[in-house]
PDB file of N, CA and C in Angstrom:
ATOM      1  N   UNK A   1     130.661 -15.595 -42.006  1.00  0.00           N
ATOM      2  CA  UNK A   1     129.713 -14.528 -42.194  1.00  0.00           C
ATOM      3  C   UNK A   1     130.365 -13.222 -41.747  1.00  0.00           C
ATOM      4  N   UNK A   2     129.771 -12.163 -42.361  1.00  0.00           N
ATOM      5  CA  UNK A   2     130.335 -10.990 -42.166  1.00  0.00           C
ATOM      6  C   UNK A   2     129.061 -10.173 -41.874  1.00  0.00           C
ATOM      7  N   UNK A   3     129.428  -9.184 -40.856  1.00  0.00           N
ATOM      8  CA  UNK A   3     128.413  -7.664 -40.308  1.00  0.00           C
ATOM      9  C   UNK A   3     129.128  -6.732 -40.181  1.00  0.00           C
ATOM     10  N   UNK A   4     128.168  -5.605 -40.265  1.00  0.00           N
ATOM     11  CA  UNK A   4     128.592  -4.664 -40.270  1.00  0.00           C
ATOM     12  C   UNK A   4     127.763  -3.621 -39.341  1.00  0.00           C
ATOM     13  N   UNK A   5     128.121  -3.039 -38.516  1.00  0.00           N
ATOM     14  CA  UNK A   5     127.493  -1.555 -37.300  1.00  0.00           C
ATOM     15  C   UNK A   5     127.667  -0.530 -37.747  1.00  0.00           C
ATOM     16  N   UNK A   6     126.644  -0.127 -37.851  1.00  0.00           N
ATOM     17  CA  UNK A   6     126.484   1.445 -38.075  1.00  0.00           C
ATOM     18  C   UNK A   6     125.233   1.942 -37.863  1.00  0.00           C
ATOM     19  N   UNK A   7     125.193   3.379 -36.671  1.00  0.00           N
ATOM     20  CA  UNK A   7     124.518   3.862 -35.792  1.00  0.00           C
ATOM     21  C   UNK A   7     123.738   2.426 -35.251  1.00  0.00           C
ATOM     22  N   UNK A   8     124.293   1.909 -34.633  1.00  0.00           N
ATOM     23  CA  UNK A   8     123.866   1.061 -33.609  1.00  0.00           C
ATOM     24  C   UNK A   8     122.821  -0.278 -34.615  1.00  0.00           C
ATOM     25  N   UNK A   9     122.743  -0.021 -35.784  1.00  0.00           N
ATOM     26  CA  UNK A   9     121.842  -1.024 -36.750  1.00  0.00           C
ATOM     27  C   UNK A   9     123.121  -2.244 -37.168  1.00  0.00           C
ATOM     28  N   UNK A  10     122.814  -3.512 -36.854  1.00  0.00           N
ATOM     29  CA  UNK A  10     123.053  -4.577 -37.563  1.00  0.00           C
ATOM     30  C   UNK A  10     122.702  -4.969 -38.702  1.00  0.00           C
ATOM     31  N   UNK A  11     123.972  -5.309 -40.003  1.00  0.00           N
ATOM     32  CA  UNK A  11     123.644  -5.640 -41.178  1.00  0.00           C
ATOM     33  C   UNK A  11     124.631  -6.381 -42.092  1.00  0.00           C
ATOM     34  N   UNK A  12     123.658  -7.157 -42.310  1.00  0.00           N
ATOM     35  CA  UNK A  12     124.809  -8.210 -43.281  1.00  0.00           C
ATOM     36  C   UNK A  12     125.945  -7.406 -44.198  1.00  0.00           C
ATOM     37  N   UNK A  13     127.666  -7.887 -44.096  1.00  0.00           N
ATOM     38  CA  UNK A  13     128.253  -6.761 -44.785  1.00  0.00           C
ATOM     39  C   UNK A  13     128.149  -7.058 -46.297  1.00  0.00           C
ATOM     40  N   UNK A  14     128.312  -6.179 -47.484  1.00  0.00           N
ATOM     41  CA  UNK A  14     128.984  -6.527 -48.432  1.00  0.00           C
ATOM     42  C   UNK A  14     130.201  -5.576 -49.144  1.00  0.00           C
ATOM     43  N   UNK A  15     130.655  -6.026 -49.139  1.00  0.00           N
ATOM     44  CA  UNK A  15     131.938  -5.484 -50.215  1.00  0.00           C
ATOM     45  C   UNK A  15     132.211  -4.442 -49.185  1.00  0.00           C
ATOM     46  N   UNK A  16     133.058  -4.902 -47.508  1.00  0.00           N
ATOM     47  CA  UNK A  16     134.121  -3.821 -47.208  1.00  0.00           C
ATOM     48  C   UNK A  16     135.171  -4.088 -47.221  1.00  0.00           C
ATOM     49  N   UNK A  17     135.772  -3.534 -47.728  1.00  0.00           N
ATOM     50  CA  UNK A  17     137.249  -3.603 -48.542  1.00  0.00           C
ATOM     51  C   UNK A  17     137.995  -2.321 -47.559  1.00  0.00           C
ATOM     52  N   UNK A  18     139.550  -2.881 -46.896  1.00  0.00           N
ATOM     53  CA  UNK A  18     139.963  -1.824 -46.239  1.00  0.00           C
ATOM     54  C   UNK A  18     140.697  -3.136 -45.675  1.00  0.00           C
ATOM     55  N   UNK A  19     142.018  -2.565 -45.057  1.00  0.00           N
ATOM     56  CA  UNK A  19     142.639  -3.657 -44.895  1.00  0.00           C
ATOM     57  C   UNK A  19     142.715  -4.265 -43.520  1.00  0.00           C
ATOM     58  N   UNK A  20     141.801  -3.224 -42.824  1.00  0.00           N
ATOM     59  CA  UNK A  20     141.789  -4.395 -41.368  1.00  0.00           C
ATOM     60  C   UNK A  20     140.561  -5.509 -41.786  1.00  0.00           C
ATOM     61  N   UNK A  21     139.341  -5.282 -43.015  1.00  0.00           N
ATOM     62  CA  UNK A  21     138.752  -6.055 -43.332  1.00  0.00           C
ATOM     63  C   UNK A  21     139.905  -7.185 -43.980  1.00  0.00           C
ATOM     64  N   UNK A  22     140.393  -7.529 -44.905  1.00  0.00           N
ATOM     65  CA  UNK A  22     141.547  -8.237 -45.621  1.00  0.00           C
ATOM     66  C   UNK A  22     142.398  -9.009 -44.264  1.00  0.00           C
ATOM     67  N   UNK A  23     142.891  -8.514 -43.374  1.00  0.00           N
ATOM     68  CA  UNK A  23     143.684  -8.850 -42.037  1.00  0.00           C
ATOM     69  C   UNK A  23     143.009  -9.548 -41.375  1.00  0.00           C
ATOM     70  N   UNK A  24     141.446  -9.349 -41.064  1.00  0.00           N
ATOM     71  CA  UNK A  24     141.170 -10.519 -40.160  1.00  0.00           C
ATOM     72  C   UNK A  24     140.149 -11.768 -41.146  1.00  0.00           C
ATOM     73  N   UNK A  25     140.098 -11.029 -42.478  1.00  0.00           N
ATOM     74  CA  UNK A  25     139.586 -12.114 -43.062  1.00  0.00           C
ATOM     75  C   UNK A  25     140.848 -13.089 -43.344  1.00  0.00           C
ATOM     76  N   UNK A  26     141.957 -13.066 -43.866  1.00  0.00           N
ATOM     77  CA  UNK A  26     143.410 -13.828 -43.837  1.00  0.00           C
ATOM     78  C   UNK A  26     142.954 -14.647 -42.676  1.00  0.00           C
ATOM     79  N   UNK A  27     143.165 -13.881 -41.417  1.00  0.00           N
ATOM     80  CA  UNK A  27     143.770 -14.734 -39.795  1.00  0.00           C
ATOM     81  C   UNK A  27     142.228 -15.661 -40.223  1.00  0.00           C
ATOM     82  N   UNK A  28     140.776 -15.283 -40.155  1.00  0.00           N
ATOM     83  CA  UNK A  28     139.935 -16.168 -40.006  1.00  0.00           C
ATOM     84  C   UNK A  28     139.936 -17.373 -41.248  1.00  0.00           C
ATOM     85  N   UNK A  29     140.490 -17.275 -42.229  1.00  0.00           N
ATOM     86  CA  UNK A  29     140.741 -18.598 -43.404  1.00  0.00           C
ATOM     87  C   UNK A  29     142.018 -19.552 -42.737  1.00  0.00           C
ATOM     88  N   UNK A  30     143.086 -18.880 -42.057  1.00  0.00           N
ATOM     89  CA  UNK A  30     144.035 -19.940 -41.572  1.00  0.00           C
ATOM     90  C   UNK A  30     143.434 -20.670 -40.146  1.00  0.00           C
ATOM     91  N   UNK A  31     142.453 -20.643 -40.252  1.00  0.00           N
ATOM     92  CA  UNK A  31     142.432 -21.034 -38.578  1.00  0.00           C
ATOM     93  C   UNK A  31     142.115 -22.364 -38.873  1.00  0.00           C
ATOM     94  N   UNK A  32     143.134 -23.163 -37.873  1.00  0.00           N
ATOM     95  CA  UNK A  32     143.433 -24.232 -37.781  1.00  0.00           C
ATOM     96  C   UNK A  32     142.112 -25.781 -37.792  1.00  0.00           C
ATOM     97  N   UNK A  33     141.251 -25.298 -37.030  1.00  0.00           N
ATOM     98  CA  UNK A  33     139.906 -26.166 -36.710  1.00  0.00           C
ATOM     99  C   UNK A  33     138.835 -25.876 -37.491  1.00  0.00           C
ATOM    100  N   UNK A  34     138.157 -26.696 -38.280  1.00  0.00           N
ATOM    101  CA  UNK A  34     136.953 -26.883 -38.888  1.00  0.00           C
ATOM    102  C   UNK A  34     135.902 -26.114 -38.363  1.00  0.00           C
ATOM    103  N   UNK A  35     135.738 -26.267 -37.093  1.00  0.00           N
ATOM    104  CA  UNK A  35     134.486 -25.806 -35.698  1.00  0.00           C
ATOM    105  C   UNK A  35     134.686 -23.917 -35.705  1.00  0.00           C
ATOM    106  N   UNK A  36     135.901 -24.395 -35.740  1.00  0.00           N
ATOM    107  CA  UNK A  36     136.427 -22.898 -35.695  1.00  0.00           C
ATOM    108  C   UNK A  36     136.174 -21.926 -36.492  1.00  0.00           C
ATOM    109  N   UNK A  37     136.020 -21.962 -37.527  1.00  0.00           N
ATOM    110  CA  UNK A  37     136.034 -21.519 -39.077  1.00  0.00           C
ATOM    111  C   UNK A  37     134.547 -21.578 -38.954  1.00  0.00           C
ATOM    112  N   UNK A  38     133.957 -22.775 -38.868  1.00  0.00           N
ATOM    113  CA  UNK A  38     132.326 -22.496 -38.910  1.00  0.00           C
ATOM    114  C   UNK A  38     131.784 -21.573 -37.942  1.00  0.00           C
ATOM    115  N   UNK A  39     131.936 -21.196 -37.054  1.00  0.00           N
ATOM    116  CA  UNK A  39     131.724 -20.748 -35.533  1.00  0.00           C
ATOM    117  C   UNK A  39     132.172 -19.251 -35.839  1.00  0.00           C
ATOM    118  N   UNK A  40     132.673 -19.098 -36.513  1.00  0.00           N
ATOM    119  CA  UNK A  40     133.832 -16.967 -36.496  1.00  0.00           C
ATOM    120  C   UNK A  40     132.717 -16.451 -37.373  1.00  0.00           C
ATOM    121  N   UNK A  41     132.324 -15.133 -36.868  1.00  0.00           N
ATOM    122  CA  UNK A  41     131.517 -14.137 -37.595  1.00  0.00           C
ATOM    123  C   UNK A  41     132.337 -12.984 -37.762  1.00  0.00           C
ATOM    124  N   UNK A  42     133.049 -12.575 -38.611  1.00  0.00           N
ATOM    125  CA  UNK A  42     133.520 -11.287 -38.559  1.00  0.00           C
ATOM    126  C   UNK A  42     133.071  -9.443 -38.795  1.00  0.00           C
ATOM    127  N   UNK A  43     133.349  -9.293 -37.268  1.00  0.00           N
ATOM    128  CA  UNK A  43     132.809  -7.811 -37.341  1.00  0.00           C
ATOM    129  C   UNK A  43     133.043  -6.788 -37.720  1.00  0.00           C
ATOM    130  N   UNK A  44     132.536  -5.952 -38.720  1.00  0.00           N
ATOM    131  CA  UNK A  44     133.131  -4.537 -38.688  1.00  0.00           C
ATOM    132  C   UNK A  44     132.418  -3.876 -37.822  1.00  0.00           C
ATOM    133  N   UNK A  45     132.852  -2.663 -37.003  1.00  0.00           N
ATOM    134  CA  UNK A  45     132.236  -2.249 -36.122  1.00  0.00           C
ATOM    135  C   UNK A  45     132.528  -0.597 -36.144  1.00  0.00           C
ATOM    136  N   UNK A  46     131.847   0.403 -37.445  1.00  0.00           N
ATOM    137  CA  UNK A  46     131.824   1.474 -37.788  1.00  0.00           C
ATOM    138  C   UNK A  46     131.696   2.403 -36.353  1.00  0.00           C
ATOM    139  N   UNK A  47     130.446   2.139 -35.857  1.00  0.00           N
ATOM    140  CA  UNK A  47     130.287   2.510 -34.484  1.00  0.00           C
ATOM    141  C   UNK A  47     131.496   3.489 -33.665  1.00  0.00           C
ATOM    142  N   UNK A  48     132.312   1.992 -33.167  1.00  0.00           N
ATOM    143  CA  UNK A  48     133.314   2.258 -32.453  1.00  0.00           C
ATOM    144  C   UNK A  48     134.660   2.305 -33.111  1.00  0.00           C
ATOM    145  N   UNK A  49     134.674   2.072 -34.768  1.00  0.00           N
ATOM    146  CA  UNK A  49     135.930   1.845 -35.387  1.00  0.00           C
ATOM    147  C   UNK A  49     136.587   0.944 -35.021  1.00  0.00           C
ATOM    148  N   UNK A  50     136.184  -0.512 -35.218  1.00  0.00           N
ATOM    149  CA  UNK A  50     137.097  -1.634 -34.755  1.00  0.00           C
ATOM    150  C   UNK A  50     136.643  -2.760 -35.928  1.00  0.00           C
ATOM    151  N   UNK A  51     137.434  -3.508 -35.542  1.00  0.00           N
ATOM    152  CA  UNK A  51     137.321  -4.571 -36.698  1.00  0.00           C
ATOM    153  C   UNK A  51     137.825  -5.798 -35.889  1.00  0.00           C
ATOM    154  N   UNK A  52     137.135  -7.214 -35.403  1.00  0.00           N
ATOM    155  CA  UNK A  52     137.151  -8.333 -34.985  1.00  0.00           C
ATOM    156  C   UNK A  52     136.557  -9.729 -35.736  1.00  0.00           C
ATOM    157  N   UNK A  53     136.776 -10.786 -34.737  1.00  0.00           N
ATOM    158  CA  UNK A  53     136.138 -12.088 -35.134  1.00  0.00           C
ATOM    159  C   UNK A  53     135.566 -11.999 -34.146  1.00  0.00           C
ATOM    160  N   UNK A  54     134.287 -12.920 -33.920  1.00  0.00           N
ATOM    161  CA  UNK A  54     133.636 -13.304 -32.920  1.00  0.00           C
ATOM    162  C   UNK A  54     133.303 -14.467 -33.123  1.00  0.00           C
ATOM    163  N   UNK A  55     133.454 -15.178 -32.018  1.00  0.00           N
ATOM    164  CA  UNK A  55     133.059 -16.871 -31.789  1.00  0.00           C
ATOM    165  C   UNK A  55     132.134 -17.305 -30.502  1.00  0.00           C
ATOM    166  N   UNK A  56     131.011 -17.722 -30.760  1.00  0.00           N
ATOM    167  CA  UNK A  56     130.026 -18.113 -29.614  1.00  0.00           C
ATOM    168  C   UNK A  56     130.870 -19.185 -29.128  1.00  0.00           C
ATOM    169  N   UNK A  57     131.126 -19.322 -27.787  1.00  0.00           N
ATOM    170  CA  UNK A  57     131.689 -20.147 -26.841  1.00  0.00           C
ATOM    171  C   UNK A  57     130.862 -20.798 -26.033  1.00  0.00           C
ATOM    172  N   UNK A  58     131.040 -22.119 -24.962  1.00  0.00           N
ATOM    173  CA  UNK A  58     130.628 -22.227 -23.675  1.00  0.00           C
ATOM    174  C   UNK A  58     130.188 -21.468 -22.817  1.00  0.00           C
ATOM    175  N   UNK A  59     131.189 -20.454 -22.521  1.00  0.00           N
ATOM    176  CA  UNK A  59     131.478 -19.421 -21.428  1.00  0.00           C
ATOM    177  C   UNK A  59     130.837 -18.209 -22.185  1.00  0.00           C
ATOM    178  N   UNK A  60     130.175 -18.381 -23.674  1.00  0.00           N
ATOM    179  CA  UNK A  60     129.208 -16.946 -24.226  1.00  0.00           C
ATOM    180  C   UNK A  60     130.344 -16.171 -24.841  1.00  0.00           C
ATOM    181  N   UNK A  61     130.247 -15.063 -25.996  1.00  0.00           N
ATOM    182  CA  UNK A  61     130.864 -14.814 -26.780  1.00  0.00           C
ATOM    183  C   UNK A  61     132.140 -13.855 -26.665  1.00  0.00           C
ATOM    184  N   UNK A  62     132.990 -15.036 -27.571  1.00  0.00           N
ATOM    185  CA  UNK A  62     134.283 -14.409 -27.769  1.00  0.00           C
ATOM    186  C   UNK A  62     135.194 -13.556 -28.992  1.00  0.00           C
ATOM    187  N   UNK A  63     135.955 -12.716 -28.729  1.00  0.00           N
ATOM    188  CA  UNK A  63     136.018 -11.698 -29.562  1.00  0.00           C
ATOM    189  C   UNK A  63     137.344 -11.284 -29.784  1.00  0.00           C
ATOM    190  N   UNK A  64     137.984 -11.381 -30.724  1.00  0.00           N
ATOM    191  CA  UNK A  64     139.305 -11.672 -30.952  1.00  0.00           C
ATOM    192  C   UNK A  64     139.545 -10.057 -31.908  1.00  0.00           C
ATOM    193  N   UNK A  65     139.957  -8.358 -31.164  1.00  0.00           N
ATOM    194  CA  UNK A  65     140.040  -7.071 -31.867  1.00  0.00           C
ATOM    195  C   UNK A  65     141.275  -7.625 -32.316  1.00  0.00           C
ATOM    196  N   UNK A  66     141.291  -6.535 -33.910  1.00  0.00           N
ATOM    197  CA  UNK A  66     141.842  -6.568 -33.694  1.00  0.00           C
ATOM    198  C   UNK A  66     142.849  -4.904 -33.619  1.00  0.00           C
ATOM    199  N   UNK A  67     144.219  -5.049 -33.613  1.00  0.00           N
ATOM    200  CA  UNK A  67     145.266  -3.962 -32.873  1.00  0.00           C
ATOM    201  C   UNK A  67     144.708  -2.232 -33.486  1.00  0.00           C
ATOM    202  N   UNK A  68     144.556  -1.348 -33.204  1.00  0.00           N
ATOM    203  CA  UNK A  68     143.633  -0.446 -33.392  1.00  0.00           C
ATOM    204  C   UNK A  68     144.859   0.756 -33.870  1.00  0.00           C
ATOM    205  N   UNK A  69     146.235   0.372 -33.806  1.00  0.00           N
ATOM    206  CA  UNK A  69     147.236   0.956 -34.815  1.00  0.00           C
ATOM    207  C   UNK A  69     148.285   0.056 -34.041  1.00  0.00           C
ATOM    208  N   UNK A  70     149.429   0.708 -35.569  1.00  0.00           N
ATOM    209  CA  UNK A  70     151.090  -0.292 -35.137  1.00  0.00           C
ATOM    210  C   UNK A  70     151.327  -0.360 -33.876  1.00  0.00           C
ATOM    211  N   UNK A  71     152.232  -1.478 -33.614  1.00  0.00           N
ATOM    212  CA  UNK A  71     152.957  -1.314 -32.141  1.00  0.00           C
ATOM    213  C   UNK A  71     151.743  -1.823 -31.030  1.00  0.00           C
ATOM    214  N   UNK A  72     150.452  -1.766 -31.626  1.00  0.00           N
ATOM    215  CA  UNK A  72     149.884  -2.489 -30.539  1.00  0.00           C
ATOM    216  C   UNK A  72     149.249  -3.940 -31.009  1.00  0.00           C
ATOM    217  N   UNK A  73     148.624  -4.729 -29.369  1.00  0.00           N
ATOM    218  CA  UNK A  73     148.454  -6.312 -30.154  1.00  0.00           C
ATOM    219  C   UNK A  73     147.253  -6.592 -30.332  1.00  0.00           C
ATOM    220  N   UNK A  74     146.525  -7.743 -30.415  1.00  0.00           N
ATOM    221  CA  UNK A  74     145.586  -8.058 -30.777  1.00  0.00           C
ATOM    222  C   UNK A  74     145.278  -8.416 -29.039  1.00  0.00           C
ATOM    223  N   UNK A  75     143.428  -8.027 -28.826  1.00  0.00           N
ATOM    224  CA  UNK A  75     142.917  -8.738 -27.791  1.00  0.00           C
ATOM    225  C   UNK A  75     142.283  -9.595 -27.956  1.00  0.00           C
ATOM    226  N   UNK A  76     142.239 -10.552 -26.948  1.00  0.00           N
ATOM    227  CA  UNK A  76     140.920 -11.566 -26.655  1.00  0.00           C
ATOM    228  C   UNK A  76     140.216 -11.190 -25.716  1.00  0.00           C
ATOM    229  N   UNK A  77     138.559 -10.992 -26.169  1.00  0.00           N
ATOM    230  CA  UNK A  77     138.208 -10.370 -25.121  1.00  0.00           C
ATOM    231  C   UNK A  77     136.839 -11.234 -24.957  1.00  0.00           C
ATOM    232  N   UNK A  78     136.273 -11.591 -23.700  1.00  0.00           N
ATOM    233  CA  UNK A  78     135.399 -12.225 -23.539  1.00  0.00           C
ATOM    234  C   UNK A  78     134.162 -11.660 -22.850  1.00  0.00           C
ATOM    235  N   UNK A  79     133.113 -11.087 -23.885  1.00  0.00           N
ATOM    236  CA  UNK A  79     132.023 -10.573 -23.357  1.00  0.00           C
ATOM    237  C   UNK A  79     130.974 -11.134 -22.533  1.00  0.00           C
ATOM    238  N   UNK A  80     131.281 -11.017 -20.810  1.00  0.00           N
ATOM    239  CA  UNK A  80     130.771 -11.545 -20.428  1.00  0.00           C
ATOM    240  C   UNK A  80     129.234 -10.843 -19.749  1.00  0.00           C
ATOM    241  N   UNK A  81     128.502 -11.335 -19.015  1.00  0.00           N
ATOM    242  CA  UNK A  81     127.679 -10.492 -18.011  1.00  0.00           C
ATOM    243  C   UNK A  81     127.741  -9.234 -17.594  1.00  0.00           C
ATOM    244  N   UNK A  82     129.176  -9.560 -16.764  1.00  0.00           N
ATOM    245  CA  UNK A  82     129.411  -8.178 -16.003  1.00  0.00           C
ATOM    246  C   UNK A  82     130.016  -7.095 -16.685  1.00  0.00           C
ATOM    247  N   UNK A  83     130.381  -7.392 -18.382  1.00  0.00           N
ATOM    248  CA  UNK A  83     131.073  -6.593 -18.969  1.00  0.00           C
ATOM    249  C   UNK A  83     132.242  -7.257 -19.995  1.00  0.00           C
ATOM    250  N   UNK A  84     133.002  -7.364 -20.544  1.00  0.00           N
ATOM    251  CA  UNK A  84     133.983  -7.026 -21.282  1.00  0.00           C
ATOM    252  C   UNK A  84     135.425  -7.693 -20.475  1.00  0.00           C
ATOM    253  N   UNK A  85     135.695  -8.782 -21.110  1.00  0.00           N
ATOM    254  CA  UNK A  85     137.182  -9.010 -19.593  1.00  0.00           C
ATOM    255  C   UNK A  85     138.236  -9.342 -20.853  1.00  0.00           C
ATOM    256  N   UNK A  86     139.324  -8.769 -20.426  1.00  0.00           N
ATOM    257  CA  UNK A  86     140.443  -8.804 -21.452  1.00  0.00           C
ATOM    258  C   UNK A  86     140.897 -10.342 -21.212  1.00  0.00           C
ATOM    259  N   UNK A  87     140.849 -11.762 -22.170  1.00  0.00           N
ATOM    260  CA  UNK A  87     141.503 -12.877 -21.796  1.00  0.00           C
ATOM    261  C   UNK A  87     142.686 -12.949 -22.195  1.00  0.00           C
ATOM    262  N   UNK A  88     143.249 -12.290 -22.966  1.00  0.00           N
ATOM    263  CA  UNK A  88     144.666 -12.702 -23.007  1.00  0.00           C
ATOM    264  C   UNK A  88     145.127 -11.829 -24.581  1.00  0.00           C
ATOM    265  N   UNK A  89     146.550 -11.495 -24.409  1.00  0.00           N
ATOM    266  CA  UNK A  89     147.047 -10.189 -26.026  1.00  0.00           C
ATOM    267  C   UNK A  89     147.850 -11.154 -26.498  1.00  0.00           C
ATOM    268  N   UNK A  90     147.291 -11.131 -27.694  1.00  0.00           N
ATOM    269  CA  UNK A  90     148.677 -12.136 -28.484  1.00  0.00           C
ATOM    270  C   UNK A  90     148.941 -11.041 -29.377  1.00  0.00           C
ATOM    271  N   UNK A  91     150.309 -11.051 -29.434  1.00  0.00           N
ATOM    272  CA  UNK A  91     151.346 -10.272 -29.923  1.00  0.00           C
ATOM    273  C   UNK A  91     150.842  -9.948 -31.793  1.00  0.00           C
ATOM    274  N   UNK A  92     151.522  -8.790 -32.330  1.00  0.00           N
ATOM    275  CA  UNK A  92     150.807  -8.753 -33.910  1.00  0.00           C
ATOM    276  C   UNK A  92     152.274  -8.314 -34.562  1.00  0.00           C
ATOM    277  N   UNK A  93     153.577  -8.696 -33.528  1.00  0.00           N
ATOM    278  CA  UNK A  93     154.772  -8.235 -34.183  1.00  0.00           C
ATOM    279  C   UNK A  93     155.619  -8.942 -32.971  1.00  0.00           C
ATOM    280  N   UNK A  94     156.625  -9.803 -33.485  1.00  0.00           N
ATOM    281  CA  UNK A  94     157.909  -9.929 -32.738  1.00  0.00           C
ATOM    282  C   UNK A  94     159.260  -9.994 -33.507  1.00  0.00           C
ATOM    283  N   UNK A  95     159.967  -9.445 -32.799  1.00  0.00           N
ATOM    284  CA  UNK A  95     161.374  -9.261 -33.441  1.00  0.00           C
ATOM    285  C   UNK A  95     161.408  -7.942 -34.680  1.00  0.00           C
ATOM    286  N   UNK A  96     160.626  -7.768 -34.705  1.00  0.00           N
ATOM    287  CA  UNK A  96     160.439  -6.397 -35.154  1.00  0.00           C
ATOM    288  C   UNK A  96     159.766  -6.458 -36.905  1.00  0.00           C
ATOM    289  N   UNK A  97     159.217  -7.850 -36.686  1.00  0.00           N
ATOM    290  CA  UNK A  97     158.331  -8.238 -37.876  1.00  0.00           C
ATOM    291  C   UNK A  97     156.958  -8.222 -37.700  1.00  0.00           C
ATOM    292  N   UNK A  98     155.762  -8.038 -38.372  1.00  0.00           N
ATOM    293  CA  UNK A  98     154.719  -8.234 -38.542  1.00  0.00           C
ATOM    294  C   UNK A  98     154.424 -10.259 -38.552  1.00  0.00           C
ATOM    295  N   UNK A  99     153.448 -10.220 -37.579  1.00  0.00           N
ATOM    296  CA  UNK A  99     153.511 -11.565 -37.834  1.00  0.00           C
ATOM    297  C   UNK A  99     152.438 -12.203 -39.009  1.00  0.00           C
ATOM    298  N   UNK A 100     152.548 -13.299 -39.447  1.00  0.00           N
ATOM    299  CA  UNK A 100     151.415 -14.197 -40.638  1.00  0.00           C
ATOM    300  C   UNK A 100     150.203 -14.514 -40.051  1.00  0.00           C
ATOM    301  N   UNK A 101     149.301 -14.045 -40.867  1.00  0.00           N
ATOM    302  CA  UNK A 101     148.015 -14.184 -40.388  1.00  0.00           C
ATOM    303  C   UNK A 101     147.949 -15.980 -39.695  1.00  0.00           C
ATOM    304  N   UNK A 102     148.190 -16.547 -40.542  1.00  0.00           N
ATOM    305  CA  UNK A 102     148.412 -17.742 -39.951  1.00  0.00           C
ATOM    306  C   UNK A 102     149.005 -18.302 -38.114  1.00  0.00           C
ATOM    307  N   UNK A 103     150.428 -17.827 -38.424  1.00  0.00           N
ATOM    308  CA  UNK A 103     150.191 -17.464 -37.299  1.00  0.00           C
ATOM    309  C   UNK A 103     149.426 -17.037 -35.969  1.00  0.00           C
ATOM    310  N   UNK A 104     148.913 -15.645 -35.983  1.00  0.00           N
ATOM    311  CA  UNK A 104     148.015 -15.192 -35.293  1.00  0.00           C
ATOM    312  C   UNK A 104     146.594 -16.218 -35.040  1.00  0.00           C
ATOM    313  N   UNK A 105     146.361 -16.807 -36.231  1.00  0.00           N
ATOM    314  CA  UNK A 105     144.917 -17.738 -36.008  1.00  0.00           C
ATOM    315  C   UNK A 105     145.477 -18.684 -35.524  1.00  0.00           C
ATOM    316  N   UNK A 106     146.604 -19.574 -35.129  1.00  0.00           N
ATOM    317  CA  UNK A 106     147.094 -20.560 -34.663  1.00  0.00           C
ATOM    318  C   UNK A 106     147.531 -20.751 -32.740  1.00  0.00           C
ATOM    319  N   UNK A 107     147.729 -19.120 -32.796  1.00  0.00           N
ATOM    320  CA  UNK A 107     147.611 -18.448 -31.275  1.00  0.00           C
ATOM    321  C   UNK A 107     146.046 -18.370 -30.969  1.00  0.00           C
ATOM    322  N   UNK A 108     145.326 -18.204 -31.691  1.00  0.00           N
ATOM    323  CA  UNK A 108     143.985 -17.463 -31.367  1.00  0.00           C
ATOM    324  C   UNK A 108     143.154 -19.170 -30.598  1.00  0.00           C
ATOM    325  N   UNK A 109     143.604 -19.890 -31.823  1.00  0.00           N
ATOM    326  CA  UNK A 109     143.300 -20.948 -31.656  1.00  0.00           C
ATOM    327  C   UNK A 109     143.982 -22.140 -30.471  1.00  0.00           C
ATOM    328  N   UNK A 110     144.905 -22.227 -29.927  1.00  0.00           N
ATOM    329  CA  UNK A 110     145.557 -22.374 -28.635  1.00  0.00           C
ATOM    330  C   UNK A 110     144.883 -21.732 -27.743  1.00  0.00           C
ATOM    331  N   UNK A 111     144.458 -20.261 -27.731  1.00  0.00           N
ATOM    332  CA  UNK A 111     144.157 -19.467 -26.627  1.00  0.00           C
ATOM    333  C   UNK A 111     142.995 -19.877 -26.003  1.00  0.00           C
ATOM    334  N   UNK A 112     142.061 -20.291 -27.243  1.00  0.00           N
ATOM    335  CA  UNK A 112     140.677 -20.678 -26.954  1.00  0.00           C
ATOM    336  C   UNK A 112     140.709 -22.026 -26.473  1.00  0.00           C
ATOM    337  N   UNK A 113     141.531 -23.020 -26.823  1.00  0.00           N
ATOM    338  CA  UNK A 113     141.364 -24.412 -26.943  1.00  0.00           C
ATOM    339  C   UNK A 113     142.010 -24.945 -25.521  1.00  0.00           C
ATOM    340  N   UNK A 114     143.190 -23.827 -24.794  1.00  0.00           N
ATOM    341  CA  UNK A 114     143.281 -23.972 -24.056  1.00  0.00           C
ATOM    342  C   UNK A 114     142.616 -23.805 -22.389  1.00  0.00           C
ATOM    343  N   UNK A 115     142.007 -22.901 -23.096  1.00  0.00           N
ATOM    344  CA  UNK A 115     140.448 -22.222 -21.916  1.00  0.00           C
ATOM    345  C   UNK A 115     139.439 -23.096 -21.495  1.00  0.00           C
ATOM    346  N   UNK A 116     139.247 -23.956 -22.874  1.00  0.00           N
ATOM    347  CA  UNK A 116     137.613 -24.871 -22.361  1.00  0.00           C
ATOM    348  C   UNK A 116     136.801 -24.077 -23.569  1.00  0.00           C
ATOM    349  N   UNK A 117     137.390 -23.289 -24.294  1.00  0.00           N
ATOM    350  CA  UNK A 117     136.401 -22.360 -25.003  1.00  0.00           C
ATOM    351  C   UNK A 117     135.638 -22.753 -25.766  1.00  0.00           C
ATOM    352  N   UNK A 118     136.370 -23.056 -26.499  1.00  0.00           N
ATOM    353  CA  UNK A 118     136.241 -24.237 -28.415  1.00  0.00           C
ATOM    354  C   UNK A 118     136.982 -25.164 -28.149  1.00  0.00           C
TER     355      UNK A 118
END
């Protein structure tokens, strides 16, 4: 499923086209687990100008930005109670390549699986 924010209103998206939409829709089709794939809502988030996945967890919802220009990485961030806690950056370039969406959902998916998350 896809949403979309704007002025603070929630709404089912259709047709956003732009390529951080395309980028995390890629990473969310390679992801490795069934649960996983059922479980990811992807956000556009006009609001604040960001673009993520989100996955309801155990530990309450998790949120995978992503990099907000080149040279920087993707967060995991886990919205908790007290706020917002950075869990861990997986990289969106090494060796001086862009990495495969695949990739990235295969980290995303370790990151969580290793937590207790999913």
């Amino acid at each position: 499923m896809e949403i979309v924010i704007t002025d603070g209103t929630v709404k089912q998206a259709r047709d956003v086209e732009s390529s951080e939409a395309f980028r995390v829709r890629a990473i969310a089709n390679h992801l490795p687990r069934p649960e996983l794939i059922a479980a990811a809502t992807i956000i556009h988030n006009l609001d604040e100008n960001s673009t993520g996945i989100r996955f309801e967890t155990n530990a309450g919802p998790v949120l995978l930005m992503l990099p907000v220009a080149a040279g920087f990485d993707f967060q995991l961030i886990h919205e908790s109670e007290t706020g917002p806690v950075i869990l861990q950056s997986i990289k969106a370039a090494e060796r001086g390549r862009i990495l495969a969406p695949r990739v990235i959902a295969y980290r995303l998916s370790e990151a969580l699986r290793t937590r207790g998350l999913k």
